[in-house]
PDB file of N, CA and C in Angstrom:
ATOM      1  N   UNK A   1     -13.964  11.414 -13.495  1.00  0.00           N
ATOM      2  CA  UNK A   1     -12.664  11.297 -12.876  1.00  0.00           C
ATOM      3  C   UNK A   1     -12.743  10.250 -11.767  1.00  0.00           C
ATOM      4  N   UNK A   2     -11.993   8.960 -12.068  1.00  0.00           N
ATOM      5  CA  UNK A   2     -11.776   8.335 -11.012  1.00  0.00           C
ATOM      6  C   UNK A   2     -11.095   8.745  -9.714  1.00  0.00           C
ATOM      7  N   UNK A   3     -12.045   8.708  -8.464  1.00  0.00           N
ATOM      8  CA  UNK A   3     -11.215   8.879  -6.858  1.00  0.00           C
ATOM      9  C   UNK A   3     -11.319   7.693  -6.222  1.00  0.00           C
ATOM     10  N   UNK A   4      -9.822   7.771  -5.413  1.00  0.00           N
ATOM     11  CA  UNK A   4      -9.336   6.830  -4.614  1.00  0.00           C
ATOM     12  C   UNK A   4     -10.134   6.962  -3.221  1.00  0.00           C
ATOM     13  N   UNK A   5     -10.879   5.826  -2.792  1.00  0.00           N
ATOM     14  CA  UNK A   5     -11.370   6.096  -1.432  1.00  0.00           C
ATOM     15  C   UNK A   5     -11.342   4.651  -1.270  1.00  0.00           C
ATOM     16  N   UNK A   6     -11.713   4.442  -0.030  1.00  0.00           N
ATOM     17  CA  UNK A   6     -11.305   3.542   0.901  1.00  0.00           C
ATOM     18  C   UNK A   6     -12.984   2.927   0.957  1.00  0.00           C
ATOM     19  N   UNK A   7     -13.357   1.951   0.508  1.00  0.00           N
ATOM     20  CA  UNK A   7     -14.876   0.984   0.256  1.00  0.00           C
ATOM     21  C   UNK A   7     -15.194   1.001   2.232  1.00  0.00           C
ATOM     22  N   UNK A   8     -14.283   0.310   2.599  1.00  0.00           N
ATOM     23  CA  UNK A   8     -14.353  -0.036   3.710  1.00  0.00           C
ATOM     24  C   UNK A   8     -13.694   1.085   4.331  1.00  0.00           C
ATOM     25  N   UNK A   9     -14.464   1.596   5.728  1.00  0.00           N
ATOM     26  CA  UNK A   9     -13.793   2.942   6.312  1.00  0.00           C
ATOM     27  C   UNK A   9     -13.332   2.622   7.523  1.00  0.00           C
ATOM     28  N   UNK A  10     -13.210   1.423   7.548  1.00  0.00           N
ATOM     29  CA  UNK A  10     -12.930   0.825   9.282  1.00  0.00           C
ATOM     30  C   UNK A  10     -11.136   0.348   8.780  1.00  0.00           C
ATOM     31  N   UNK A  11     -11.026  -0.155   7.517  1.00  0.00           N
ATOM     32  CA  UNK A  11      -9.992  -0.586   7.018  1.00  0.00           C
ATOM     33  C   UNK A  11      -8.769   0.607   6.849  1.00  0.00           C
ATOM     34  N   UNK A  12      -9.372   1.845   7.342  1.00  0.00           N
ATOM     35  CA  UNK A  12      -8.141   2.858   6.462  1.00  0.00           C
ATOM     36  C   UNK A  12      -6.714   2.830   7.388  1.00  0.00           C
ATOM     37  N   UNK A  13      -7.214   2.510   8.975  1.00  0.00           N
ATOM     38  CA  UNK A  13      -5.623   2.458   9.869  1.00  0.00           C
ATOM     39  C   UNK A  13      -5.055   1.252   8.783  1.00  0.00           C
ATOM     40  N   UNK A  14      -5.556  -0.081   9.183  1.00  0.00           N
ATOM     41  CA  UNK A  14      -5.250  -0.743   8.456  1.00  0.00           C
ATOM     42  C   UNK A  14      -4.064  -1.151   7.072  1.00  0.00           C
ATOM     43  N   UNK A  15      -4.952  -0.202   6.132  1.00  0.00           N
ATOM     44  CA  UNK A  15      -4.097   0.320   5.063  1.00  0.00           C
ATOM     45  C   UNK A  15      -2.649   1.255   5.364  1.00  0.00           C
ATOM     46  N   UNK A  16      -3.328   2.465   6.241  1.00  0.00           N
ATOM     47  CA  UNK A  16      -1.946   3.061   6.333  1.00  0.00           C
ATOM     48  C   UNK A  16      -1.149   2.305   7.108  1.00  0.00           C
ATOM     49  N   UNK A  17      -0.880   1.056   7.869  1.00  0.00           N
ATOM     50  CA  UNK A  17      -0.409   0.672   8.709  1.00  0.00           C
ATOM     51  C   UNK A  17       0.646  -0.155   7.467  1.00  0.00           C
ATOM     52  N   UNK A  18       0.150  -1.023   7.221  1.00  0.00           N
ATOM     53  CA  UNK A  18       0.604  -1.723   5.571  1.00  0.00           C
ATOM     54  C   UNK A  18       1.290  -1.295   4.764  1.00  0.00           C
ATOM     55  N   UNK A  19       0.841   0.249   4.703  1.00  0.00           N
ATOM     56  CA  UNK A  19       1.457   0.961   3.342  1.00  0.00           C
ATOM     57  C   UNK A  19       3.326   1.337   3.934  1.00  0.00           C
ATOM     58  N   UNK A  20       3.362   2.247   5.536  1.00  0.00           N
ATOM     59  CA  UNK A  20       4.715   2.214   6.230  1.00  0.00           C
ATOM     60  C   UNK A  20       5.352   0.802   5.812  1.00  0.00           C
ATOM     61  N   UNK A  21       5.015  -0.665   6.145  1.00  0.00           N
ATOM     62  CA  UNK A  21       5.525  -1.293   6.231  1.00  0.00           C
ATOM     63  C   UNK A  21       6.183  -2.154   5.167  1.00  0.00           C
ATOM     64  N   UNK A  22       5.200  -1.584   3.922  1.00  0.00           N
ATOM     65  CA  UNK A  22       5.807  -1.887   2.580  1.00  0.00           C
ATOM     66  C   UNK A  22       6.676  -1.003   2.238  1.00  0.00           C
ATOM     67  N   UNK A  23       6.329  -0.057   2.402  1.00  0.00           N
ATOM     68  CA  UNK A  23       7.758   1.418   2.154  1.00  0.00           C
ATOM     69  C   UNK A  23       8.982   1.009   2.903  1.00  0.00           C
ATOM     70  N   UNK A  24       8.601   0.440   4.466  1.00  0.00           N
ATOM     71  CA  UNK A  24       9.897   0.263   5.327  1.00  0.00           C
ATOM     72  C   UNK A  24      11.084  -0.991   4.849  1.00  0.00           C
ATOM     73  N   UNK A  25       9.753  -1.862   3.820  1.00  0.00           N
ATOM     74  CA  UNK A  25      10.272  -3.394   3.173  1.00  0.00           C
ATOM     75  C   UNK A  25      11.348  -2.735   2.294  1.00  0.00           C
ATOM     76  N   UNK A  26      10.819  -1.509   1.749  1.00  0.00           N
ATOM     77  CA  UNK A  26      11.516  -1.069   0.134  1.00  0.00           C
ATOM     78  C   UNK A  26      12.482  -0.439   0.065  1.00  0.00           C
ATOM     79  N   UNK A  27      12.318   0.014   1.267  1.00  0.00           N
ATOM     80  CA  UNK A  27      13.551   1.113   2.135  1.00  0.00           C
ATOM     81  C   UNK A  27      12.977   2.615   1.308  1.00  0.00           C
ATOM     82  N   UNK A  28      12.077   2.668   1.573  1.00  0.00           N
ATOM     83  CA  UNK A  28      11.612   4.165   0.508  1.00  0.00           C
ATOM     84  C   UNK A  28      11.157   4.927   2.141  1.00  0.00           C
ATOM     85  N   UNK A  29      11.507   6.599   2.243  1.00  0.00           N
ATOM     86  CA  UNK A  29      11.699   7.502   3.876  1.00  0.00           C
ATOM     87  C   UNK A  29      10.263   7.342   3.402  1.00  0.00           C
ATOM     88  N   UNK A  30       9.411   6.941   3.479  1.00  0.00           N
ATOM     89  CA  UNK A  30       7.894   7.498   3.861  1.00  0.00           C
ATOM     90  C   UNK A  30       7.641   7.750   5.059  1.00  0.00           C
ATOM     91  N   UNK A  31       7.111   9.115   5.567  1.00  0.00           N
ATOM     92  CA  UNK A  31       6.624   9.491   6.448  1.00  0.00           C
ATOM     93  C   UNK A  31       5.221  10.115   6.505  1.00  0.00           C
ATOM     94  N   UNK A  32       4.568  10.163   7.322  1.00  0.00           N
ATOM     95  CA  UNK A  32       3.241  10.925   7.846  1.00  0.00           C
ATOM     96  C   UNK A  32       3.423  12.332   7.424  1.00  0.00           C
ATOM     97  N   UNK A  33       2.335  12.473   6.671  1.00  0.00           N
ATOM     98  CA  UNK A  33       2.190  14.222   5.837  1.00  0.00           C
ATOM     99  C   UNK A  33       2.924  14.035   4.486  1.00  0.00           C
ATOM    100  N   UNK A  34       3.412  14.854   4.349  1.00  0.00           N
ATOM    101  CA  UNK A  34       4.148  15.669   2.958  1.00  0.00           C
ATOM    102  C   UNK A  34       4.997  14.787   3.085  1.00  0.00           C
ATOM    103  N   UNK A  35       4.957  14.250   1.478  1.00  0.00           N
ATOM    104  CA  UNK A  35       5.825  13.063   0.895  1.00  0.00           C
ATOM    105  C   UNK A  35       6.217  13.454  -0.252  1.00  0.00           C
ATOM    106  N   UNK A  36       6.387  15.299  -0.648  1.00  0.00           N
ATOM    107  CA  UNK A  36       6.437  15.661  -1.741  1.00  0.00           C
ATOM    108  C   UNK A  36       7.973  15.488  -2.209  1.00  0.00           C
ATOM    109  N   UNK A  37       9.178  15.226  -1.598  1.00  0.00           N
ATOM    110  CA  UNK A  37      10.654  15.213  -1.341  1.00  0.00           C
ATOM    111  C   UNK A  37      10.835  13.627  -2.641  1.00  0.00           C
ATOM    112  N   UNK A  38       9.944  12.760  -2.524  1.00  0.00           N
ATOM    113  CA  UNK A  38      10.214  11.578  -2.774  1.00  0.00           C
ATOM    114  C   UNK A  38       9.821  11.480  -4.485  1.00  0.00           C
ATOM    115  N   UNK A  39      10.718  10.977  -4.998  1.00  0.00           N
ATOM    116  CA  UNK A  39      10.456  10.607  -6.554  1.00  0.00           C
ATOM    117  C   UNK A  39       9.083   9.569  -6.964  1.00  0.00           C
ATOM    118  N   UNK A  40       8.686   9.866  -7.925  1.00  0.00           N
ATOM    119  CA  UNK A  40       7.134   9.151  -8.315  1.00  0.00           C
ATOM    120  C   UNK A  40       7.372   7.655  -8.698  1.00  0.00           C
ATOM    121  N   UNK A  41       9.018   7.274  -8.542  1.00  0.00           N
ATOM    122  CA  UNK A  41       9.262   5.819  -8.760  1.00  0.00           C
ATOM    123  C   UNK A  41       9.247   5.396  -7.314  1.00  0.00           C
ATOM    124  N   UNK A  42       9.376   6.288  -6.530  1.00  0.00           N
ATOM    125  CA  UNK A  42       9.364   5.727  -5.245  1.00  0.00           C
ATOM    126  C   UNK A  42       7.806   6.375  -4.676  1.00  0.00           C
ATOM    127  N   UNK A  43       7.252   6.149  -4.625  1.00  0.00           N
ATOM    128  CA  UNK A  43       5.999   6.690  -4.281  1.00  0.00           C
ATOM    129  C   UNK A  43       5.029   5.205  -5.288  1.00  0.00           C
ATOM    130  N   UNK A  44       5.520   5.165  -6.359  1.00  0.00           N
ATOM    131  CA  UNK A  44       5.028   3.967  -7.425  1.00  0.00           C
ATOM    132  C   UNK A  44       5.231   2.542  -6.575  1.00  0.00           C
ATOM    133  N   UNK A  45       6.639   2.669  -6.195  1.00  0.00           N
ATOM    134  CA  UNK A  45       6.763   1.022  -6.144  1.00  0.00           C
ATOM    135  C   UNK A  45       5.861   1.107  -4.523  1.00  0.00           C
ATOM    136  N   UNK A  46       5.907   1.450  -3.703  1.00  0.00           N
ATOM    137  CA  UNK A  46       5.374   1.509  -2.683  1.00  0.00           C
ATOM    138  C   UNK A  46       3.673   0.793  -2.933  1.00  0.00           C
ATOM    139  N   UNK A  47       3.375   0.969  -4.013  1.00  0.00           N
ATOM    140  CA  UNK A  47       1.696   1.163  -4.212  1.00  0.00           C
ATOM    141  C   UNK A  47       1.714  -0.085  -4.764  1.00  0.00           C
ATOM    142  N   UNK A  48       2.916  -0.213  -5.903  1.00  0.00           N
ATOM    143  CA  UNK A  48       2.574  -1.365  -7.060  1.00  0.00           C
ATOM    144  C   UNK A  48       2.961  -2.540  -5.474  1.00  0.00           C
ATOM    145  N   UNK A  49       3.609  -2.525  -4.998  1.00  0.00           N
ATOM    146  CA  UNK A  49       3.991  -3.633  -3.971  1.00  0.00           C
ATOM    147  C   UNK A  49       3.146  -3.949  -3.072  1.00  0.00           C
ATOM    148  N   UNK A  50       2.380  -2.682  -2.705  1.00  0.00           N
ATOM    149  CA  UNK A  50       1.233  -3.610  -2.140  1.00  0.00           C
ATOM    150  C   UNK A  50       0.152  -3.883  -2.379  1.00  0.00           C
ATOM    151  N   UNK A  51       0.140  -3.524  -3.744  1.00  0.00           N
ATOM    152  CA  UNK A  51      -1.090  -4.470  -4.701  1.00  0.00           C
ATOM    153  C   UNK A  51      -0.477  -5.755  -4.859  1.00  0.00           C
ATOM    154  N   UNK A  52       0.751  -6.096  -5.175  1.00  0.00           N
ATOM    155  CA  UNK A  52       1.223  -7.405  -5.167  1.00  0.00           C
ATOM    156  C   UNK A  52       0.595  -8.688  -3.990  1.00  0.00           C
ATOM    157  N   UNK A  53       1.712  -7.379  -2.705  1.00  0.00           N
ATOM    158  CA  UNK A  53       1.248  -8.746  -2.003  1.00  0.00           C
ATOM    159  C   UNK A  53      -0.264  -8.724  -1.271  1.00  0.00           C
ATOM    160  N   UNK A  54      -1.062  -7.634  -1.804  1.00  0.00           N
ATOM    161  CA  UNK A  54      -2.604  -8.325  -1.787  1.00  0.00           C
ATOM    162  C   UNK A  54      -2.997  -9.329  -2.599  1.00  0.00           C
ATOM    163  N   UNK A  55      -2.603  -9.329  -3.422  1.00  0.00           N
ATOM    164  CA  UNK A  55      -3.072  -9.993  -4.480  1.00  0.00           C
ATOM    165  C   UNK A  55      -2.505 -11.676  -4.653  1.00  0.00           C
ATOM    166  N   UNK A  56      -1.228 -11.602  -3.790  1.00  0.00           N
ATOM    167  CA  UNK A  56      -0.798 -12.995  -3.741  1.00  0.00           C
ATOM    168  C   UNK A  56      -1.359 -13.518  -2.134  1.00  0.00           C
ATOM    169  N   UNK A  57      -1.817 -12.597  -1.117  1.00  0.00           N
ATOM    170  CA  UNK A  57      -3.262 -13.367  -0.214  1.00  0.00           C
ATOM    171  C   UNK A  57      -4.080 -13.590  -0.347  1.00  0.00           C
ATOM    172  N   UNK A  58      -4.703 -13.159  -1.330  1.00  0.00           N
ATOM    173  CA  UNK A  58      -6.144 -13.262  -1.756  1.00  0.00           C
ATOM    174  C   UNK A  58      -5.746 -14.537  -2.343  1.00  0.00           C
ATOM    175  N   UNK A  59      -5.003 -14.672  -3.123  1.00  0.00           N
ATOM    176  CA  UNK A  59      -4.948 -15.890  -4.047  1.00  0.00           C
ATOM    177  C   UNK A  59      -4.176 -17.228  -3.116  1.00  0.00           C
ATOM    178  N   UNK A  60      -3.565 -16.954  -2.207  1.00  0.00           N
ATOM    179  CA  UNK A  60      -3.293 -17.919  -1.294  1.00  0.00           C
ATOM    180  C   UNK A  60      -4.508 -18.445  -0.422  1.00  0.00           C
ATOM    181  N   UNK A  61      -5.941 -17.477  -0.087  1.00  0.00           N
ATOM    182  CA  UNK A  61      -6.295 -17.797   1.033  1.00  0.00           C
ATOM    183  C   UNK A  61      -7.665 -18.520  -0.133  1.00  0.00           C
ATOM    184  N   UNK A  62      -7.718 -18.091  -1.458  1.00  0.00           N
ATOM    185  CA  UNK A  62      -8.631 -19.025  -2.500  1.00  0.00           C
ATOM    186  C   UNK A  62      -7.939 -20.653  -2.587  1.00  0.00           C
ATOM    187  N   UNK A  63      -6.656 -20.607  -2.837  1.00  0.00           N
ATOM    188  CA  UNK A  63      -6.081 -21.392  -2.893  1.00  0.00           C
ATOM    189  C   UNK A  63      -6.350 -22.435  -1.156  1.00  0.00           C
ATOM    190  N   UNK A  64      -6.963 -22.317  -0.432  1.00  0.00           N
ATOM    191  CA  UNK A  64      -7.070 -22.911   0.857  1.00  0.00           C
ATOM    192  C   UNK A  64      -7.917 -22.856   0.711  1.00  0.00           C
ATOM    193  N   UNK A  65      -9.548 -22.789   0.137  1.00  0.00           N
ATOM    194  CA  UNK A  65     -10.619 -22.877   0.654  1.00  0.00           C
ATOM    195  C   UNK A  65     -10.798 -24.248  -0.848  1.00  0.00           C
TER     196      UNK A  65
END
């Protein structure tokens, strides 16, 4: 069974800091704790979005070196 953990453990404010601010982009209520209220399309796009825009820094900051 694949688990979700965090490689880097210094990175996890980080992440949760990111994750509010992509939810706040999406307009999806995410809050701290129990997020059980919220539909799994909204809980989805939250995640798929910020794999996006990791994935378009990473490739911007390749794209500069």
């Amino acid at each position: 069974m694949a688990r979700n953990r965090i490689e880097i453990p210094e990175a996890k404010e980080a992440l949760e800091r990111f994750k509010f601010e992509v939810a706040n982009e999406l307009g999806v209520p995410l809050k701290k704790g129990y997020n059980g209220d919220l539909t799994s399309y909204q809980n989805g796009s939250v995640g798929g979005y910020m794999v996006k825009k990791m994935i378009q820094d990473a490739q911007r900051r390749m794209a500069g070196q």
